[in-house]
Protein backbone atom coordinates (compact mmCIF):
# COMPACT_ATOMS: atom_id res chain seq x y z
CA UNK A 1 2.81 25.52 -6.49
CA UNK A 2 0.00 23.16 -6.55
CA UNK A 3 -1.53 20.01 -5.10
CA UNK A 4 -2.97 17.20 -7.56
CA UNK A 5 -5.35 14.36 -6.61
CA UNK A 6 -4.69 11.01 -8.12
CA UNK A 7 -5.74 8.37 -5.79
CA UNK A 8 -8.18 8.14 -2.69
CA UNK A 9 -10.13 11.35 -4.30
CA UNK A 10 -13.72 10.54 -4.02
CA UNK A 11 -12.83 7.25 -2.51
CA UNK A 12 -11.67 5.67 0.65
CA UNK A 13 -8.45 3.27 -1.06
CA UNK A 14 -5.65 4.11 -3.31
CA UNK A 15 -4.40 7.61 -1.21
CA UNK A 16 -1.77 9.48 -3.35
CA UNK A 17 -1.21 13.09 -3.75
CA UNK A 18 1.04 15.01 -5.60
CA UNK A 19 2.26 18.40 -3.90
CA UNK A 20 4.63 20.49 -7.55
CA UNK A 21 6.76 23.13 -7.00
CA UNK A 22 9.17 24.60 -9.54
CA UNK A 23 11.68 22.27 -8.05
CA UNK A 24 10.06 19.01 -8.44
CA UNK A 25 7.55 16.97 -6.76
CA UNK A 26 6.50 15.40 -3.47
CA UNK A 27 4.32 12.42 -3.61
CA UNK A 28 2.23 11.98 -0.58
CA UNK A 29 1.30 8.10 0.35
CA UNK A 30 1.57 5.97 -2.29
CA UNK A 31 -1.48 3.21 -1.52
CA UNK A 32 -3.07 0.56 -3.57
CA UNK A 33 -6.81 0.92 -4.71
CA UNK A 34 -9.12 -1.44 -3.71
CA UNK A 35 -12.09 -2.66 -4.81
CA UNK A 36 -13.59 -5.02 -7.76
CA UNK A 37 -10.29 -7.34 -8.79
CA UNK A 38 -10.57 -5.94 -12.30
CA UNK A 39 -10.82 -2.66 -11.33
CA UNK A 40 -8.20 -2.43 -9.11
CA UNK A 41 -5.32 -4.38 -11.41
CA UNK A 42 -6.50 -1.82 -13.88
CA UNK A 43 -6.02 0.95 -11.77
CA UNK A 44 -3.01 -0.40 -9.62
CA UNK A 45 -0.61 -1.91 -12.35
CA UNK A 46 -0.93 1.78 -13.98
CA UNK A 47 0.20 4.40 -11.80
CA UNK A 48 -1.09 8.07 -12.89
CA UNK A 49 1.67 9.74 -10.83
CA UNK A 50 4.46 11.60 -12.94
CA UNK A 51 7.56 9.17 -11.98
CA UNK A 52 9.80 10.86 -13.28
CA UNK A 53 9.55 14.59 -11.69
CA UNK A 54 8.97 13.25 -7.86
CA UNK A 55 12.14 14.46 -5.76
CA UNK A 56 10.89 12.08 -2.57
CA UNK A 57 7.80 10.47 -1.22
CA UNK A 58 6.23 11.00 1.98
CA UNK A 59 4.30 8.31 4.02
CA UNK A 60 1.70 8.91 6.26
CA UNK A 61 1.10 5.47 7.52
CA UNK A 62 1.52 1.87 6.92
CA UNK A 63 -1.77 0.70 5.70
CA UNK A 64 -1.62 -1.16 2.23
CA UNK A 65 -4.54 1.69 1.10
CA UNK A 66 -1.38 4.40 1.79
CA UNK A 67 1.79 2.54 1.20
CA UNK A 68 1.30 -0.67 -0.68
CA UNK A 69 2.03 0.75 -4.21
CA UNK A 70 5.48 1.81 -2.86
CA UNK A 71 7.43 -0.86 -4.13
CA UNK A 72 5.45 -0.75 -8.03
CA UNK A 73 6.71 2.53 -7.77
CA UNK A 74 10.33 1.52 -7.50
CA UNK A 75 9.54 -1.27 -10.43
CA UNK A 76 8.45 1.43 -12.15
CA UNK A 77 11.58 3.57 -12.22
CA UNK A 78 11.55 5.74 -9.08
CA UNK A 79 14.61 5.71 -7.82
CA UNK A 80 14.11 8.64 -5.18
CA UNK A 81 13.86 8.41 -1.01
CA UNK A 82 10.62 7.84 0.72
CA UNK A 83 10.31 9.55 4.44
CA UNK A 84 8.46 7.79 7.34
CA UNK A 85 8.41 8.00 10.72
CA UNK A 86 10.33 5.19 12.64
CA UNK A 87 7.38 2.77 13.58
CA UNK A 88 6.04 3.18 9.85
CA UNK A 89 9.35 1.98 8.75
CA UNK A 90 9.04 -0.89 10.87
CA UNK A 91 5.51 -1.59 9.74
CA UNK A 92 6.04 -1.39 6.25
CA UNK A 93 9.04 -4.04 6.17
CA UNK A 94 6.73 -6.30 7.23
CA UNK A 95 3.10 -5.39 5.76
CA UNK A 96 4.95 -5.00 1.86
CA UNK A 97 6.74 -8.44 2.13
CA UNK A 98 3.46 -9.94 2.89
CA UNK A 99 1.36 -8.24 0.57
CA UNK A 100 4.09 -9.73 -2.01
CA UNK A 101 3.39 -12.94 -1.07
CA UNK A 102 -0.20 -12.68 -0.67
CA UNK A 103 0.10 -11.32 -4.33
CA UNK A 104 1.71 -14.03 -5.36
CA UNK A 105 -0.12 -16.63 -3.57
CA UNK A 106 -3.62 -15.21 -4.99
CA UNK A 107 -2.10 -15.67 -8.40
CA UNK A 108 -1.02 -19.69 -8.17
CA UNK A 109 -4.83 -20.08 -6.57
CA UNK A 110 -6.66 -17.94 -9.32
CA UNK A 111 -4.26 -19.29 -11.95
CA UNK A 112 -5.38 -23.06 -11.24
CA UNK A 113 -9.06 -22.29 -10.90
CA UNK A 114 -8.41 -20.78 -14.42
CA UNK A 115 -6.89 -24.11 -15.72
CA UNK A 116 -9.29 -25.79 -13.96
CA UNK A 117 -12.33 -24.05 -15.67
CA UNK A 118 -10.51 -24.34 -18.92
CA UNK A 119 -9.52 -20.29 -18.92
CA UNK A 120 -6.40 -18.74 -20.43
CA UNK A 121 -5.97 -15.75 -18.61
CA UNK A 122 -3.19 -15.76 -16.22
CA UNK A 123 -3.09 -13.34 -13.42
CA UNK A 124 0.55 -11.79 -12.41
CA UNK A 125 1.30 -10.32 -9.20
CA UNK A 126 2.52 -6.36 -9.37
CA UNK A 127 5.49 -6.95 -7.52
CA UNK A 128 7.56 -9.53 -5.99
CA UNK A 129 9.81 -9.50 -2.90
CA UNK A 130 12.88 -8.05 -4.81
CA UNK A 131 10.60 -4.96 -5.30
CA UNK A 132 9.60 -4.88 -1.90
CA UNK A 133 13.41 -5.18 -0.36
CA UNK A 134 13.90 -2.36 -3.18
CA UNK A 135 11.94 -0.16 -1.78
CA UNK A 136 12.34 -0.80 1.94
CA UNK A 137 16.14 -0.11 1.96
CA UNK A 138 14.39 3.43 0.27
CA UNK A 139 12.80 4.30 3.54
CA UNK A 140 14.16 7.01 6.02
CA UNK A 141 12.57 7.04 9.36
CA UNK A 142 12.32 10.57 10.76
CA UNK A 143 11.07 10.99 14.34
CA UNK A 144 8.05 12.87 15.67
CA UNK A 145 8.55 16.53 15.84
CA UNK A 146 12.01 16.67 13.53
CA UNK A 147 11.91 18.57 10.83
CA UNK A 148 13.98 18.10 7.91
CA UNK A 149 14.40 19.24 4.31
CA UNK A 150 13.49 16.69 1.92
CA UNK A 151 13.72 18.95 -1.57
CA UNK A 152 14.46 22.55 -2.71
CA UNK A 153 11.75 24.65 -0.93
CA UNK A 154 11.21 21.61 1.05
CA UNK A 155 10.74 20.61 4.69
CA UNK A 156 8.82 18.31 6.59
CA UNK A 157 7.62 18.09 9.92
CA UNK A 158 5.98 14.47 11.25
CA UNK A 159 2.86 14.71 13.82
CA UNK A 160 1.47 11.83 15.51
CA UNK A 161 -2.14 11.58 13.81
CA UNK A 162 -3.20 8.96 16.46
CA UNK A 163 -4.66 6.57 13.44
CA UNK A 164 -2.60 3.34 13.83
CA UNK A 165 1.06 2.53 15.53
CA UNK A 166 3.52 5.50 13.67
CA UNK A 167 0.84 7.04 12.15
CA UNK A 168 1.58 10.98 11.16
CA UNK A 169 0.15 14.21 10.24
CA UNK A 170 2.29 15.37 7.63
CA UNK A 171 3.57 19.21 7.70
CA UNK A 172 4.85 20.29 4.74
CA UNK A 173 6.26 23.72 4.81
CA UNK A 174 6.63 24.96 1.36
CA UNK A 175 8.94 27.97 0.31
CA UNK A 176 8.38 29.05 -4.05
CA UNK A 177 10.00 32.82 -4.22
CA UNK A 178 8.37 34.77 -1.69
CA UNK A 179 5.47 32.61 -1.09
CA UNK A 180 5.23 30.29 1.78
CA UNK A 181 2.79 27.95 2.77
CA UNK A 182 2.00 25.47 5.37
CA UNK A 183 0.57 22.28 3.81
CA UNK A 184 -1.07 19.86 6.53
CA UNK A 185 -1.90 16.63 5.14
CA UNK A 186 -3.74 14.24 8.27
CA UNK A 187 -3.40 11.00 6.30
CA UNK A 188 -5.98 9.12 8.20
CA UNK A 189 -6.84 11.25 11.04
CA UNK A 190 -7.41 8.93 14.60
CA UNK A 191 -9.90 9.21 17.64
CA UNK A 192 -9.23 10.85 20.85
CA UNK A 193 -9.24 8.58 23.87
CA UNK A 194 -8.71 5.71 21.98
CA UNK A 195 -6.60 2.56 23.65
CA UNK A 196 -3.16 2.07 22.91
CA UNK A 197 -1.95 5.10 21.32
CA UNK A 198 -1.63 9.03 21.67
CA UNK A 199 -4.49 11.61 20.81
CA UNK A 200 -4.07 13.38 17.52
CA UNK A 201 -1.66 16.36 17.15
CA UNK A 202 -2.61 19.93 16.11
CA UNK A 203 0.34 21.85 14.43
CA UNK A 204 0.34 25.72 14.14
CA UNK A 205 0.11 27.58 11.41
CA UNK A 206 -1.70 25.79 8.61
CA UNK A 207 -2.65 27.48 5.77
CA UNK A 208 -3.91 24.70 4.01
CA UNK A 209 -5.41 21.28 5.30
CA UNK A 210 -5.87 18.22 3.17
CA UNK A 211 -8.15 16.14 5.63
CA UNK A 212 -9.68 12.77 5.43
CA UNK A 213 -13.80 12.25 5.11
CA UNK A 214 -14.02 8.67 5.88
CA UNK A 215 -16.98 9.21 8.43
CA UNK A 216 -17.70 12.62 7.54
CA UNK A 217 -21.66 12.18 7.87
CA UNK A 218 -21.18 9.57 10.88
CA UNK A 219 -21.03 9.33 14.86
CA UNK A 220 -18.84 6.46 16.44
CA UNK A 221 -20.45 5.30 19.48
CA UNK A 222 -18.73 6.07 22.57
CA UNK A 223 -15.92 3.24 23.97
CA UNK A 224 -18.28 1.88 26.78
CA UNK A 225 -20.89 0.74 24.33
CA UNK A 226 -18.66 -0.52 21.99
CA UNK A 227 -17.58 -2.65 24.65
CA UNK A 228 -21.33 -3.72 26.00
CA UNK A 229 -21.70 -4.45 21.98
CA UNK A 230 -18.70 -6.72 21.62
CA UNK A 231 -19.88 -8.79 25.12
CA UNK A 232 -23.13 -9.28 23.55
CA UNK A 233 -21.92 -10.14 20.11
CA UNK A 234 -19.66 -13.06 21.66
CA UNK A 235 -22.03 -14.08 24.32
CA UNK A 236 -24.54 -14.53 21.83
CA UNK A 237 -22.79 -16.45 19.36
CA UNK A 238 -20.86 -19.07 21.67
CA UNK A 239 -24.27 -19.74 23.31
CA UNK A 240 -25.59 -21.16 19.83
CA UNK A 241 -22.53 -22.82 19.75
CA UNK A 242 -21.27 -20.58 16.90
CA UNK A 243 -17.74 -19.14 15.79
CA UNK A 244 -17.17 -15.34 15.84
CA UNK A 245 -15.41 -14.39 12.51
CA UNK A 246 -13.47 -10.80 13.16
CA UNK A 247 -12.09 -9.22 9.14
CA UNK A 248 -9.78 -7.28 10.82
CA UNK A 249 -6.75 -5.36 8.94
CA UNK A 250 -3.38 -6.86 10.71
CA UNK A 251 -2.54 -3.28 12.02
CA UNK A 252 -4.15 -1.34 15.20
CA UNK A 253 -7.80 -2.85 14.37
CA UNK A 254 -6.37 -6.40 15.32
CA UNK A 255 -4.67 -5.28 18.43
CA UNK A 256 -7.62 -3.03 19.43
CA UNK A 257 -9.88 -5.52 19.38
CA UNK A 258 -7.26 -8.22 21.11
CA UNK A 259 -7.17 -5.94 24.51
CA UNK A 260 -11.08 -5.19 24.46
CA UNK A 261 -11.35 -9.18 24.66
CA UNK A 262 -8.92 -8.86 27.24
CA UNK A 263 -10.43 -6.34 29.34
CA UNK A 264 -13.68 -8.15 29.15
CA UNK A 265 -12.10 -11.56 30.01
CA UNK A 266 -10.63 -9.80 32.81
CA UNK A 267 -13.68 -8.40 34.45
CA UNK A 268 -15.82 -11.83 33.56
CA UNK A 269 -18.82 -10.25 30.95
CA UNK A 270 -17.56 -12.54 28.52
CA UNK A 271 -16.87 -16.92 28.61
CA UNK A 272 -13.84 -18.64 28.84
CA UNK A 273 -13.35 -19.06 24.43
CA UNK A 274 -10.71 -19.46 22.55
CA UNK A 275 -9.24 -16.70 20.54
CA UNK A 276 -7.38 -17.42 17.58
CA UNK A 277 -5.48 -14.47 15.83
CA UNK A 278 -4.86 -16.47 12.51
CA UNK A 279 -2.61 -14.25 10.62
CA UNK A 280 1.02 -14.58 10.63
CA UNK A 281 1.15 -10.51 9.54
CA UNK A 282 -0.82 -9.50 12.76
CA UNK A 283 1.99 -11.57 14.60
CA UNK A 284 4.30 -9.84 13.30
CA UNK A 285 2.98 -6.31 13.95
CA UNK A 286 2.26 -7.56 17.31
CA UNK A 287 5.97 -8.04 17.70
CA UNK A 288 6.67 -4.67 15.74
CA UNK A 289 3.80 -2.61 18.48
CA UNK A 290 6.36 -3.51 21.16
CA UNK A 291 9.26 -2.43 19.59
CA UNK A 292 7.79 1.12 19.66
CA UNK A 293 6.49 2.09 23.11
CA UNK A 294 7.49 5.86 21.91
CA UNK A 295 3.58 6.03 20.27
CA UNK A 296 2.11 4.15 23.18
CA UNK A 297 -0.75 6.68 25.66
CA UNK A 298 0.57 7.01 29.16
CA UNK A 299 -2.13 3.74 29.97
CA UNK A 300 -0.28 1.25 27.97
CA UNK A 301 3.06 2.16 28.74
CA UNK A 302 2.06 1.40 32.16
CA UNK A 303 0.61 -2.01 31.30
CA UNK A 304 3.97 -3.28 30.12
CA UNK A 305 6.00 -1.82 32.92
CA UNK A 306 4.26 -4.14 34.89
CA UNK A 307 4.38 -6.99 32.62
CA UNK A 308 0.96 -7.11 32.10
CA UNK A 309 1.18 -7.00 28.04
CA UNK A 310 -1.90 -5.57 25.88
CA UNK A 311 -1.66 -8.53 23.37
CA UNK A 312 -1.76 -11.36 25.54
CA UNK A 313 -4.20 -13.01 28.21
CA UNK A 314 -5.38 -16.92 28.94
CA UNK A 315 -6.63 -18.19 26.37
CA UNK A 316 -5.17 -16.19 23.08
CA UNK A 317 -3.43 -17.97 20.61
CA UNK A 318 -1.45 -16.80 17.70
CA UNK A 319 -1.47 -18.83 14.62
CA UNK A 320 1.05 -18.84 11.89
CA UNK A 321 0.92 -22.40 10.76
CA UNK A 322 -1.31 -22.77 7.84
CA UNK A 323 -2.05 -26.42 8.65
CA UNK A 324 -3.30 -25.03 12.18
CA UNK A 325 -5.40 -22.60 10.54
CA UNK A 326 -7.07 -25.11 8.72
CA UNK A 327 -7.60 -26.90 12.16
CA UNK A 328 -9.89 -23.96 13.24
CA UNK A 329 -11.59 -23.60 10.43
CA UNK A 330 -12.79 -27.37 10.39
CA UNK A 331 -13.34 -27.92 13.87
CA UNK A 332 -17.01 -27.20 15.07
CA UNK A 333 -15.77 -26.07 18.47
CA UNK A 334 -17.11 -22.24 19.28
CA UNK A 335 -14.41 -19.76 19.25
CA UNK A 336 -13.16 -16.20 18.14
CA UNK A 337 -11.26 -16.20 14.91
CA UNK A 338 -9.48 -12.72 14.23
CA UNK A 339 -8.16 -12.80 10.65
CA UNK A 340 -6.71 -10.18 7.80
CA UNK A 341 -7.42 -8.77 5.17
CA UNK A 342 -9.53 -6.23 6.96
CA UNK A 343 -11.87 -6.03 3.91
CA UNK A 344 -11.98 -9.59 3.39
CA UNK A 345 -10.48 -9.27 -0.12
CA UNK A 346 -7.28 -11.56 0.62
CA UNK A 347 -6.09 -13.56 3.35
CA UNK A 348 -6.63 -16.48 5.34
CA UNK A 349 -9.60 -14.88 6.51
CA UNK A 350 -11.59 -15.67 3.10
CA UNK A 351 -10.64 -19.48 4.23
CA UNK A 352 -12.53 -19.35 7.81
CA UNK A 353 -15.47 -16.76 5.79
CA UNK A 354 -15.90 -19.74 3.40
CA UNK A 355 -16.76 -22.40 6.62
CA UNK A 356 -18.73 -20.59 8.47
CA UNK A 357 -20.86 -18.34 6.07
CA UNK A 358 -23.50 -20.53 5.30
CA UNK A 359 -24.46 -21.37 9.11
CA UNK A 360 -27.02 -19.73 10.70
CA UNK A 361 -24.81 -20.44 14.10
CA UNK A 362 -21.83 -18.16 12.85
CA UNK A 363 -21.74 -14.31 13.57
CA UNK A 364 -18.87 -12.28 11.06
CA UNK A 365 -18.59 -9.38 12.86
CA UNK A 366 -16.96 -6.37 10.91
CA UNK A 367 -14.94 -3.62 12.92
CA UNK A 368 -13.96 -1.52 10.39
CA UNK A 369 -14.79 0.54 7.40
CA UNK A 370 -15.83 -1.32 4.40
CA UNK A 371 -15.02 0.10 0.46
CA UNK A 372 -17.42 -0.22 -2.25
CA UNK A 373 -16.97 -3.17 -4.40
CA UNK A 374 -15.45 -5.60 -1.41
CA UNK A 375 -16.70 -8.07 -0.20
CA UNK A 376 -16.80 -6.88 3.38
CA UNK A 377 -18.88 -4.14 2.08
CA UNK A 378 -21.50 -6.83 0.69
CA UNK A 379 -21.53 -8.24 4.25
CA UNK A 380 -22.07 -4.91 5.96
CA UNK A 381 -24.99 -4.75 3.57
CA UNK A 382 -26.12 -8.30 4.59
CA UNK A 383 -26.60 -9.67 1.11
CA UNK A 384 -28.21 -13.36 0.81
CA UNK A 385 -25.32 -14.31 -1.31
CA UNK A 386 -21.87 -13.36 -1.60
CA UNK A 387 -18.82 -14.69 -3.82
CA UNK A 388 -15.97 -15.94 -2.08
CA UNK A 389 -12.93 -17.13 -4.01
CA UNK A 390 -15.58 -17.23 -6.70
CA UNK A 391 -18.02 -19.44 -5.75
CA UNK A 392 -21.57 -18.12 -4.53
CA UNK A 393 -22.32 -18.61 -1.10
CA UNK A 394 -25.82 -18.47 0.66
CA UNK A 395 -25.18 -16.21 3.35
CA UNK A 396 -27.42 -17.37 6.67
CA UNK A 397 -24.60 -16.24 9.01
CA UNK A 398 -25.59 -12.99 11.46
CA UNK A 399 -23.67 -10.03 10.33
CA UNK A 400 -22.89 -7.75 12.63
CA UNK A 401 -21.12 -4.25 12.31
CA UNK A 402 -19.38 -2.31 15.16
CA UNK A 403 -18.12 1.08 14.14
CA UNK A 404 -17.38 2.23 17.10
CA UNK A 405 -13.61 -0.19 16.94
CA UNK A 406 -12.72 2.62 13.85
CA UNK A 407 -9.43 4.18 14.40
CA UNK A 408 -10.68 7.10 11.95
CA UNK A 409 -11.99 10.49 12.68
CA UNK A 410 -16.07 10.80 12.94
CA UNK A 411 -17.88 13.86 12.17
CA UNK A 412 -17.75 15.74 15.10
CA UNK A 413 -13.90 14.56 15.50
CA UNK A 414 -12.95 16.16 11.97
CA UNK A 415 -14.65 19.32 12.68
CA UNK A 416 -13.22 19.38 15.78
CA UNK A 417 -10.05 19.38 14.26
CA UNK A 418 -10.65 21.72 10.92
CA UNK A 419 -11.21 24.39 13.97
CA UNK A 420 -8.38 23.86 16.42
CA UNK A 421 -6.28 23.86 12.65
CA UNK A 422 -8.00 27.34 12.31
CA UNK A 423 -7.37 28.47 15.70
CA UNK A 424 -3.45 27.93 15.80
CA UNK A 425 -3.16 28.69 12.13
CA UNK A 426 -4.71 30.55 9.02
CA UNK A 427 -6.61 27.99 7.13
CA UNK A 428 -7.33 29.37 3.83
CA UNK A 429 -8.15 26.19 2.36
CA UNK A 430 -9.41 22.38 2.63
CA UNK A 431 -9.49 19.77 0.31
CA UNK A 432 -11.19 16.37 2.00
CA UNK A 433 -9.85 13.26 0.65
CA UNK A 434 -9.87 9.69 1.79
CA UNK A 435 -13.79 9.47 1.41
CA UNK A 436 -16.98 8.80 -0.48
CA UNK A 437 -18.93 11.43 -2.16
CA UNK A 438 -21.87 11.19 0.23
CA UNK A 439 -19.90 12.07 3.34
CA UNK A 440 -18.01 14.39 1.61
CA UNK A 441 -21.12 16.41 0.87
CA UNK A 442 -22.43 16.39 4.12
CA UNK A 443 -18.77 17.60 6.03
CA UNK A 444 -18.39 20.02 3.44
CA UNK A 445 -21.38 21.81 4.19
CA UNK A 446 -20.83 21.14 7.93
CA UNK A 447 -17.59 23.28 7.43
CA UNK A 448 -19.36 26.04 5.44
CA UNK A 449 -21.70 26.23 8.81
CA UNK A 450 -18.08 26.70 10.74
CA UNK A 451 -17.21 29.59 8.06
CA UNK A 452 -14.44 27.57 6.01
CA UNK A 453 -15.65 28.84 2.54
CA UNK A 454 -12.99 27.62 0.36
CA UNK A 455 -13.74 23.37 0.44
CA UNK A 456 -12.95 21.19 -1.99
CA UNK A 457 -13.72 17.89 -2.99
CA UNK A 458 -11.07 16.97 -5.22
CA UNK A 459 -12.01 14.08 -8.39
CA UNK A 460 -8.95 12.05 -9.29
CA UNK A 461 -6.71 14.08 -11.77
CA UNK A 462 -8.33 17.47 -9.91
CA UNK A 463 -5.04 20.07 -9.44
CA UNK A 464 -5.84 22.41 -6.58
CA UNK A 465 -3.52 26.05 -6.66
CA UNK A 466 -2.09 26.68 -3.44
């Protein structure tokens, strides 16, 4: 038996791993790359997964990075069952239809810019909402906790990984002859005493852990400052009269940040301004998050028990309309504008980025991690001018970054777990994943410190024995 690496090796998008066994395969996420748009049609419309030998596919989470090549895979001839837990189910009937649409909505807009500039080249969306309903009807939701064979040699155990609303730590216990081995896979690992959801899960007896690196050469900063940040961010900005521009992805960063406005409305550290969630997808997932108090923290089941919902205060608006959205973004009233895509590479966020970018009055603040190539990454690193729907844009708008809203795993938080792994298992290897090289390095050598001597840090098309 072995585990291969094809996407989110060396790199933070894209996460898909491929666990063989005599029997078949088991595909693990199945995520879009992104990045550059060439780049990641080229690497997106071409899957490098074998199709054809995968018995069933295994999601960690809902994020377009982990499942949004799901339904290419079903254009593409897979005609096997993908396992989730219940919420991710949920998720993922929404998130896929819109990333469809968003697909297809990209392509009319870049197809008329091409006929407009007198270009030939016509861009195609990879899949359509037929593919989508495809692979949706696909999905089998298995609870927390359950474990159930999914292929010869086979079973699987779901965790809660504390990363975003259904999020899991997959446990994959594999049985080849007389070899067995415990395969822990953390998909994107979350932060303890975070709001909203559960802590992270430690199952027993791993013998090998495939861990994500996001931040594995970072500390977040602790909850109170984040919130003492965030006050002075919007304080700061509606005083000048300015907008607030939150990239935020649809799922868990968007309702995160929607109570911490809430709690600071509530105890008066921040004005009376409007909040605009313009995104009909976080809407949606709003809707979804309620449907599943069964990943909710003891704090937050309590909330709603008393009526006194997480999403919704004085003030807070949810947009769907597009003609509303274009409302906020032309009217020169201050405000807080929370829109998707989370990496500002899609969305109706590019719309409000375009308005406000090129006032000094504006502050984009970014909540969340930022991939090379995006163009939330060339905001993080402040450039003078960025391209947005292709145009170049001075950029004289305060940029301001807030790690501590990540819902992923710092340093001492991956550690932390690689040990308490260790502790109620036998750990004989790690492979890190779901990272860039740089952090990589550093948390490798922070687990040689710790005594883990066998870590890898698997390149794309790497095969790891187990």
């Amino acid at each position: 038996m072995e585990l291969e690496f094809v996407g989110a090796a060396q790199t933070v998008t894209g996460s898909m791993h491929v666990v063989h066994t005599s029997h078949g395969s088991i595909l693990l996420d199945c995520g879009l790359f992104q990045g550059t748009r060439r780049e990641s049609i080229e690497r997106n419309q071409h899957l490098r997964c074998p199709i054809q030998k995968i018995a069933a596919v295994v999601l960690s989470h809902a994020h377009i990075d982990h499942s949004g090549a799901l339904p290419l895979l079903y254009k593409q001839g897979y005609e096997g069952p993908v396992f989730a837990t219940p919420a991710t189910r949920s998720l993922c009937t929404v998130m896929l239809r819109d990333a469809a649409a968003i697909q297809e909505s990209d392509a009319r807009f870049l197809n008329k810019q091409n006929d407009r500039d007198g270009n030939d080249e016509r861009v195609e969306p990879l899949y359509d909402d037929e593919d989508v309903v495809r692979a949706i009807e696909r999905i089998i939701a298995v609870p927390y906790h359950t474990t159930l064979p999914i292929a010869p040699g086979v079973q699987l155990t779901f965790y809660d990984a504390g990363h975003v609303l259904g999020s899991a730590i997959t446990v994959l216990d594999i049985e080849e002859g007389r070899t067995k081995k415990r395969l822990v896979f953390t998909g994107d690992l979350g932060r303890a005493n975070r709001p909203i959801l559960r802590d992270p899960e430690v199952p027993e007896g791993a013998d090998v852990l495939v861990t994500e690196s996001t931040y594995g050469n970072r500390l977040h900063d602790s909850v109170e400052k984040m919130d003492e940040d965030l006050a002075r961010v919007v304080n700061a900005t509606i005083k000048r009269g300015g907008k607030v521009v939150v990239p935020s992805f649809a799922l868990e960063r968007a309702q995160e940040v929607i109570f911490e406005l809430k709690r600071l409305k509530k105890r008066g550290v921040i004005p009376p301004v409007r909040v605009y969630v313009d995104s009909p997808l976080t809407v949606k997932i709003t809707d979804v998050f309620k449907l599943h108090p069964e990943c909710y923290d003891p704090e937050t089941r309590a909330m709603l028990r008393g009526n006194d919902s997480p999403f919704e205060f004085d003030q807070l608006s949810y947009i769907e309309d597009k003609e509303d959205s274009k409302a906020i973004s032309t009217s020169p009233e201050p405000c807080i504008i929370i829109s998707a895509s989370g990496m500002c590479e899609a969305g109706r966020v590019l719309h409000h980025l375009r308005s406000t970018v090129e006032d000094e009055k504006n502050t984009v603040l970014i909540v969340g991690f930022q991939a090379v190539h995006t163009l939330g990454r060339r905001l993080v690193e402040k450039r003078s001018r960025v391209k947005i729907f292709g145009v170049e844009r001075d950029r004289r708008c305060e940029v301001v970054v807030l790690n501590g809203f990540s819902a992923h795993a710092d340093q001492k938080d991956l550690l932390s777990y690689a040990e308490r792994c260790r502790e109620k298992g036998n750990v004989e290897q790690i492979a890190l994943v779901h990272g860039d090289p740089e952090p990589q390095r550093v948390l490798r050598e922070k687990l040689d410190d710790r005594g883990f001597s066998r870590v890898a840090i698997p390149a794309s098309g790497d095969k790891l024995a187990l």
